[in-house]
Protein backbone atom coordinates (compact mmCIF):
# COMPACT_ATOMS: atom_id res chain seq x y z
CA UNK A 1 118.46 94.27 125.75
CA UNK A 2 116.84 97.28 124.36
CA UNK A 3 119.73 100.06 122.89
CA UNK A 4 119.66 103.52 123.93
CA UNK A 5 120.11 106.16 122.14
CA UNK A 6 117.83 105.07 119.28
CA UNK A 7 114.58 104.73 118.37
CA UNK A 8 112.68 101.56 118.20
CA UNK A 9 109.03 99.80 117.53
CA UNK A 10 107.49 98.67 120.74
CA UNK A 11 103.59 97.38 121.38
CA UNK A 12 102.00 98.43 123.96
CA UNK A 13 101.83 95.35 126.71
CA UNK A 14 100.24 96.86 129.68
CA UNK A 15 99.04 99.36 131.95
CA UNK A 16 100.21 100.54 135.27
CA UNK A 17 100.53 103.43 137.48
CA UNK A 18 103.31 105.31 136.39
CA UNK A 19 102.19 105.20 132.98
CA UNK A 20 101.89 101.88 129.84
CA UNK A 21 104.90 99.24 129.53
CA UNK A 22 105.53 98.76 125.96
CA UNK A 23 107.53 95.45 124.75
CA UNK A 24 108.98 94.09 121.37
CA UNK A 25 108.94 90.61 119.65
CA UNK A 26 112.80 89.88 121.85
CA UNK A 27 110.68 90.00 125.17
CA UNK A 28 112.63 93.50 126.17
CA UNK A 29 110.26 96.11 127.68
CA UNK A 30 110.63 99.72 128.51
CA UNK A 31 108.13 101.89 130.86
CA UNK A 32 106.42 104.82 128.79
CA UNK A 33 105.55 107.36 131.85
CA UNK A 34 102.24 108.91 131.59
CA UNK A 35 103.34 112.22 130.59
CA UNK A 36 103.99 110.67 127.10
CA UNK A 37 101.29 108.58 126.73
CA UNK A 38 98.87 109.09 123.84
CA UNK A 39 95.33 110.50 124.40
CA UNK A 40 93.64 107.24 122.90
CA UNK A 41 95.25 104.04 122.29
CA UNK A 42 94.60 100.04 123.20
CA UNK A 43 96.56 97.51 124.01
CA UNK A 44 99.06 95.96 121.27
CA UNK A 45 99.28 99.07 119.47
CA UNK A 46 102.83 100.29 117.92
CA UNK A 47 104.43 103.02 118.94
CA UNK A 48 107.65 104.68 118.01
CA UNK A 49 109.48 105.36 120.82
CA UNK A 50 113.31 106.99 121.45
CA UNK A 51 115.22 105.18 124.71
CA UNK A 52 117.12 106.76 126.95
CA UNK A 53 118.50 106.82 130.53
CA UNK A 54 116.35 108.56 132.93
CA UNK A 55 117.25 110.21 136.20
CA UNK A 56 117.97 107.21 138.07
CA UNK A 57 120.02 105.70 135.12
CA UNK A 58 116.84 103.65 134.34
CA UNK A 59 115.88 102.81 130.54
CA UNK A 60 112.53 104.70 129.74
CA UNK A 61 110.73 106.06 126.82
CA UNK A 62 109.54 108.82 125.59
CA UNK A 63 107.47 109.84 122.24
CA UNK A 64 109.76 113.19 122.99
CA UNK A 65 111.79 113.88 119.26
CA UNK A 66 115.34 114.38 120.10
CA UNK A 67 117.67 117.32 119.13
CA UNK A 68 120.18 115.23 118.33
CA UNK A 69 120.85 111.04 118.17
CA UNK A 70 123.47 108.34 119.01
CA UNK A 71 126.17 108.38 117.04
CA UNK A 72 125.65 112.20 115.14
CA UNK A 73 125.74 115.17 115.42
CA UNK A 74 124.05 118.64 116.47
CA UNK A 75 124.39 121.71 117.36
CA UNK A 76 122.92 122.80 121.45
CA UNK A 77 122.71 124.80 123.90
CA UNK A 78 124.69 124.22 127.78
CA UNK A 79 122.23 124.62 130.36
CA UNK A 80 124.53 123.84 133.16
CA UNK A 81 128.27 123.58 134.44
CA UNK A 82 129.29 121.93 137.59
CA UNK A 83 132.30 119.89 138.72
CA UNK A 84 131.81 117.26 136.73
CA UNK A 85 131.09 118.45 133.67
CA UNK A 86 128.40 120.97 131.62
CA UNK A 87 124.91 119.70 130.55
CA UNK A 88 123.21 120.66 127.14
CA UNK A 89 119.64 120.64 126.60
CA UNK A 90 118.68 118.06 123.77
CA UNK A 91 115.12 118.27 124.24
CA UNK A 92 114.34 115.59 126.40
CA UNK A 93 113.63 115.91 130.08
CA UNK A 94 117.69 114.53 131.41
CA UNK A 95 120.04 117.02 130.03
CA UNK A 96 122.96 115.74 128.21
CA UNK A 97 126.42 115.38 129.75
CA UNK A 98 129.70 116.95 128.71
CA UNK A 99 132.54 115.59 130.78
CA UNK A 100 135.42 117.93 130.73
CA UNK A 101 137.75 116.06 128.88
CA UNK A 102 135.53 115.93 126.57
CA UNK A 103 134.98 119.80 126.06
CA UNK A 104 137.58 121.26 123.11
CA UNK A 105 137.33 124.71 125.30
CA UNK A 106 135.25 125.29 128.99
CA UNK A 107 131.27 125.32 128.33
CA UNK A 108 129.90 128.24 129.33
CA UNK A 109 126.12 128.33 130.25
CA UNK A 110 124.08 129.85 127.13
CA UNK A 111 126.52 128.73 124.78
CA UNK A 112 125.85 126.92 121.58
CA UNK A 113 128.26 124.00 120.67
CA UNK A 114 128.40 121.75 117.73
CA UNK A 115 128.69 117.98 119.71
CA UNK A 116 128.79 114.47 118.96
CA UNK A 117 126.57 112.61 121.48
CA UNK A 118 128.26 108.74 121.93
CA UNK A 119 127.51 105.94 124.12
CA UNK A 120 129.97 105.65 126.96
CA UNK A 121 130.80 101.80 126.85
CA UNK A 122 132.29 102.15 131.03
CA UNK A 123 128.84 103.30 132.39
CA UNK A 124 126.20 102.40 129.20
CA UNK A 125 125.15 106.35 129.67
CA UNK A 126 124.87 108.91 126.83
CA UNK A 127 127.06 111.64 126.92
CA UNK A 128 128.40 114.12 124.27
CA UNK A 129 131.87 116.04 122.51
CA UNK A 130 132.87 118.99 121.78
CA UNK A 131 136.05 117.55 120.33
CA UNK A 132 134.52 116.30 116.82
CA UNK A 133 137.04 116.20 114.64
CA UNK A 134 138.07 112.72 115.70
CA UNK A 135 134.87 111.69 114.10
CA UNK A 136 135.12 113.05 110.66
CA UNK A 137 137.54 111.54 108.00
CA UNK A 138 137.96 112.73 104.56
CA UNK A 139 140.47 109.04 103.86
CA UNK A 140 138.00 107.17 102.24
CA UNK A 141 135.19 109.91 101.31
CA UNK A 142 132.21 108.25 99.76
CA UNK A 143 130.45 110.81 98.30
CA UNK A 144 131.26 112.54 94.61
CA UNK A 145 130.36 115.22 92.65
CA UNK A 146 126.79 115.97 91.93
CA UNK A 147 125.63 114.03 94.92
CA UNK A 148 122.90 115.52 96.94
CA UNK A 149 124.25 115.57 100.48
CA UNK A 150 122.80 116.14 104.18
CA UNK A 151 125.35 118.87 105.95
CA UNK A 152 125.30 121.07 109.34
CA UNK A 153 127.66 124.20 109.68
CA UNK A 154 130.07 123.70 112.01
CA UNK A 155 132.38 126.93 111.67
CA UNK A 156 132.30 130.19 109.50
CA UNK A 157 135.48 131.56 108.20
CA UNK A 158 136.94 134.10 106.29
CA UNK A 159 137.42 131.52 103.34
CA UNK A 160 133.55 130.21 103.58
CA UNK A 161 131.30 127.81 105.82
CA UNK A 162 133.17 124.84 107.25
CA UNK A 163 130.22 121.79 107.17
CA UNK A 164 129.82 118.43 108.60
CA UNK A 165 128.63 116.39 105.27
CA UNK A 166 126.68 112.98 105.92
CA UNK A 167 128.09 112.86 109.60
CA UNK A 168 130.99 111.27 107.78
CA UNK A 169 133.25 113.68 106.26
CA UNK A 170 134.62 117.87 106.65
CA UNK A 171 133.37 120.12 103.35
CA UNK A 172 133.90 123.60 102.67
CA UNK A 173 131.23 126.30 101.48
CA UNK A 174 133.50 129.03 99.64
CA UNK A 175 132.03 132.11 100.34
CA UNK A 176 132.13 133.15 96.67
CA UNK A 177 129.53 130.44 96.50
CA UNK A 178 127.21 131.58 99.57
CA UNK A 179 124.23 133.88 98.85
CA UNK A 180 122.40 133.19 101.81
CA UNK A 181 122.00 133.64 105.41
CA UNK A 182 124.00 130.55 106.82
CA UNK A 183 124.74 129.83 110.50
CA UNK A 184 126.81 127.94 112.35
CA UNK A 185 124.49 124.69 113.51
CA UNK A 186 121.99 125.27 110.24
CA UNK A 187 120.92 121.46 108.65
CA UNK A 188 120.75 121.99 105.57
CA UNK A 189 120.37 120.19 101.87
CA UNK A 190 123.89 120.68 100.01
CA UNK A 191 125.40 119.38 96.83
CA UNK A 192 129.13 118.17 95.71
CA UNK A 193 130.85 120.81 93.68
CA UNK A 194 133.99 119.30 93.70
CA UNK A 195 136.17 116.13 95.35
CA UNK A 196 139.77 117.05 95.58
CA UNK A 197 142.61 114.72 94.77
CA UNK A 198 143.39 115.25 98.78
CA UNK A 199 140.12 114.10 99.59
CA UNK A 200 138.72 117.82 100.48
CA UNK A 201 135.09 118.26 99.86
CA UNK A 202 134.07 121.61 98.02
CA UNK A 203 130.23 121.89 98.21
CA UNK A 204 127.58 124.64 96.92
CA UNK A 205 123.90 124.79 98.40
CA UNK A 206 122.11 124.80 95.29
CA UNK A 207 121.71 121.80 93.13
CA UNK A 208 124.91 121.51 90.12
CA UNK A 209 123.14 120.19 87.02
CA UNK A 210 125.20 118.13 84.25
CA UNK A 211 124.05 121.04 81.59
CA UNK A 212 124.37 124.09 83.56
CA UNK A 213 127.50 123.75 85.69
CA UNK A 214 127.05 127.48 87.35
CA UNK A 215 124.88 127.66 90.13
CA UNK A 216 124.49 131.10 90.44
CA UNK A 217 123.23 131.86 86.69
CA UNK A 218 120.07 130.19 88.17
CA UNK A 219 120.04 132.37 90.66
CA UNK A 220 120.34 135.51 88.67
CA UNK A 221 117.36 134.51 86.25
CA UNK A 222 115.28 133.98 88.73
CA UNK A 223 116.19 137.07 90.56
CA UNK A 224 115.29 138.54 86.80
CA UNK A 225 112.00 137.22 86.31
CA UNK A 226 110.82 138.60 90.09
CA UNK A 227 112.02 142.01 89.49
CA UNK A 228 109.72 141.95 85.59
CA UNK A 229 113.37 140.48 83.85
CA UNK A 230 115.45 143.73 84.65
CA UNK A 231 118.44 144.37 86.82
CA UNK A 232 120.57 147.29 87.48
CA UNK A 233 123.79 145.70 87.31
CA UNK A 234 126.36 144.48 84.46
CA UNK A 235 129.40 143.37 84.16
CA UNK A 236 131.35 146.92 84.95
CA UNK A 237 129.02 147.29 88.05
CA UNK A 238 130.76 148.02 91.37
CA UNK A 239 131.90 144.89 93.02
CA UNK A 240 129.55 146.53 96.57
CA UNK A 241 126.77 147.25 94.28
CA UNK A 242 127.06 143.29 93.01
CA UNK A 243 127.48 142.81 97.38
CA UNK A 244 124.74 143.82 98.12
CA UNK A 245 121.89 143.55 95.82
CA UNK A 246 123.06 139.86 95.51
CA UNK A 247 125.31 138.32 97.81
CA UNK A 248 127.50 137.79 95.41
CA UNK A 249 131.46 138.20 94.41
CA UNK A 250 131.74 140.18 91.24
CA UNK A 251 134.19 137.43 90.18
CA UNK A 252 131.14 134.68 90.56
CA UNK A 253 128.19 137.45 89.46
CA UNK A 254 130.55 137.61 86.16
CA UNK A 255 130.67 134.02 85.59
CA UNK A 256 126.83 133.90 86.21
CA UNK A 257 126.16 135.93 83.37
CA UNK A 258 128.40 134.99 81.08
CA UNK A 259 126.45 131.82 81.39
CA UNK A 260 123.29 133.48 81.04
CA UNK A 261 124.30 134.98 78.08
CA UNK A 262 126.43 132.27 76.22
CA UNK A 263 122.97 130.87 76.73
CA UNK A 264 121.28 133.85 74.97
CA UNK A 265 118.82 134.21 77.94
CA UNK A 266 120.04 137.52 78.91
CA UNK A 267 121.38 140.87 77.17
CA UNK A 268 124.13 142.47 78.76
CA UNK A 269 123.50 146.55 78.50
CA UNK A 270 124.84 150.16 79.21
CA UNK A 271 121.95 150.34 81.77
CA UNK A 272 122.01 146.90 83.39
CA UNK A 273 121.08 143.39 82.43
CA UNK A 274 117.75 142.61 80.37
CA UNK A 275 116.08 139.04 80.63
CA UNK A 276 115.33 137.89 76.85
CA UNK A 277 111.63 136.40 76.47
């Protein structure tokens, strides 16, 4: 039996009038309706295909790409509440259902949420949580530092940008160490800063090399070589001058160019900072 929720390989068998039946090597087939069938194609070809429950709780398939898949996460928007439960647009034709238990606060229609879409094992339908935390553990964290990891804001805070890493495990952005615009529901590339002895997960969005352990010196000399290596700043600069040019803490902007200059790829004077050819 084919799983929903995923994507798999299928050949195309036959045609019919509501559109091509596709099949796979375990003798399972799945109808592709017309609407998603490709302009050319013949018989036996492969397709890639994502299966899902349609309207009438019927397998089908669509070439559709998902907003989010069984068993992660993803951040979308509720089209619809009714007594049952809200609905969230994933980008396929069904909507995806939110039972009310399963809502950490009432859906409102044109909200975002950050969900985790499961297979219901009772009725074999997809449905989705607001209530992730049950599927993140930071017990037995299998990541470390330096790795390059996959992440998706969940929450923004006073102390940084709370992230989902791997679909595994909670991490923290420190906002010292954010110099970007960051949302909550961004996917984005992140590295390990740091794994606590707890099991917390610090993390920084630009890649941590072994030889250059500040991420923001980077930063700065490349903000340096844009603006013909000057920049009006030093290390007695106003901490909302440091703000806003740069995003930056003067605590971390500090620490950048001490770097930079322990390096000798900067000089540090009365009128700002000077890149050193």
């Amino acid at each position: 039996m084919l799983e929903i929720g995923k994507y798999h390989i299928m050949r195309i068998d036959r045609e019919t009038e509501p559109g091509l039946f596709l099949s796979n090597e375990a003798g399972d087939d799945v109808l592709l309706p017309n609407k998603y069938v490709p302009e050319e194609y013949k018989i036996w070809d492969e397709l890639n295909v994502y299966v899902y429950l349609d309207h009438e709780e019927r397998p089908v398939a669509t070439t559709l790409k998902p907003y989010i898949e069984l068993n992660n996460f993803g951040y979308l928007r509720c089209t619809a509440v009714n007594n049952v439960g809200a609905f969230l647009d994933w980008g396929l034709e069904k909507e995806l259902f939110v039972p009310f238990a399963q809502q950490a606060r009432p859906m409102k229609v044109g909200s975002w949420y950050i969900v985790y879409m499961y297979l219901d094992e009772k009725t074999n339908r997809l449905a989705a949580t607001s209530k992730t935390m049950k599927y993140l553990s930071n017990d037995n964290v299998e990541v470390k530092k330096f790795d390059k990891v996959e992440v998706i804001i969940s929450h923004i805070t006073d102390r940084g940008a709370n992230a989902i890493v791997n679909g595994k495990h909670k991490g923290l952005i420190y906002k010292e160490d954010i110099f970007e615009d960051i949302r909550t529901g961004d996917k984005l590339d992140a590295w390990v800063k740091k794994v606590r002895p707890d099991g917390k997960i610090d993390l920084i969005l630009q890649e941590e090399g072994y030889k250059s352990i500040e991420p923001n010196a980077q930063y700065i000399y490349e903000e340096l070589q844009a603006n013909d290596g000057f920049m009006p700043l030093h290390d007695k600069s106003d901490p909302v001058d440091i703000q806003n040019q740069l995003g930056l803490s003067k605590k971390s902007f500090k620490k950048a160019i001490g770097t930079l200059y322990r390096d000798r790829k900067i000089l540090i004077k009365e009128d700002g900072i000077h890149i050193i050819d």
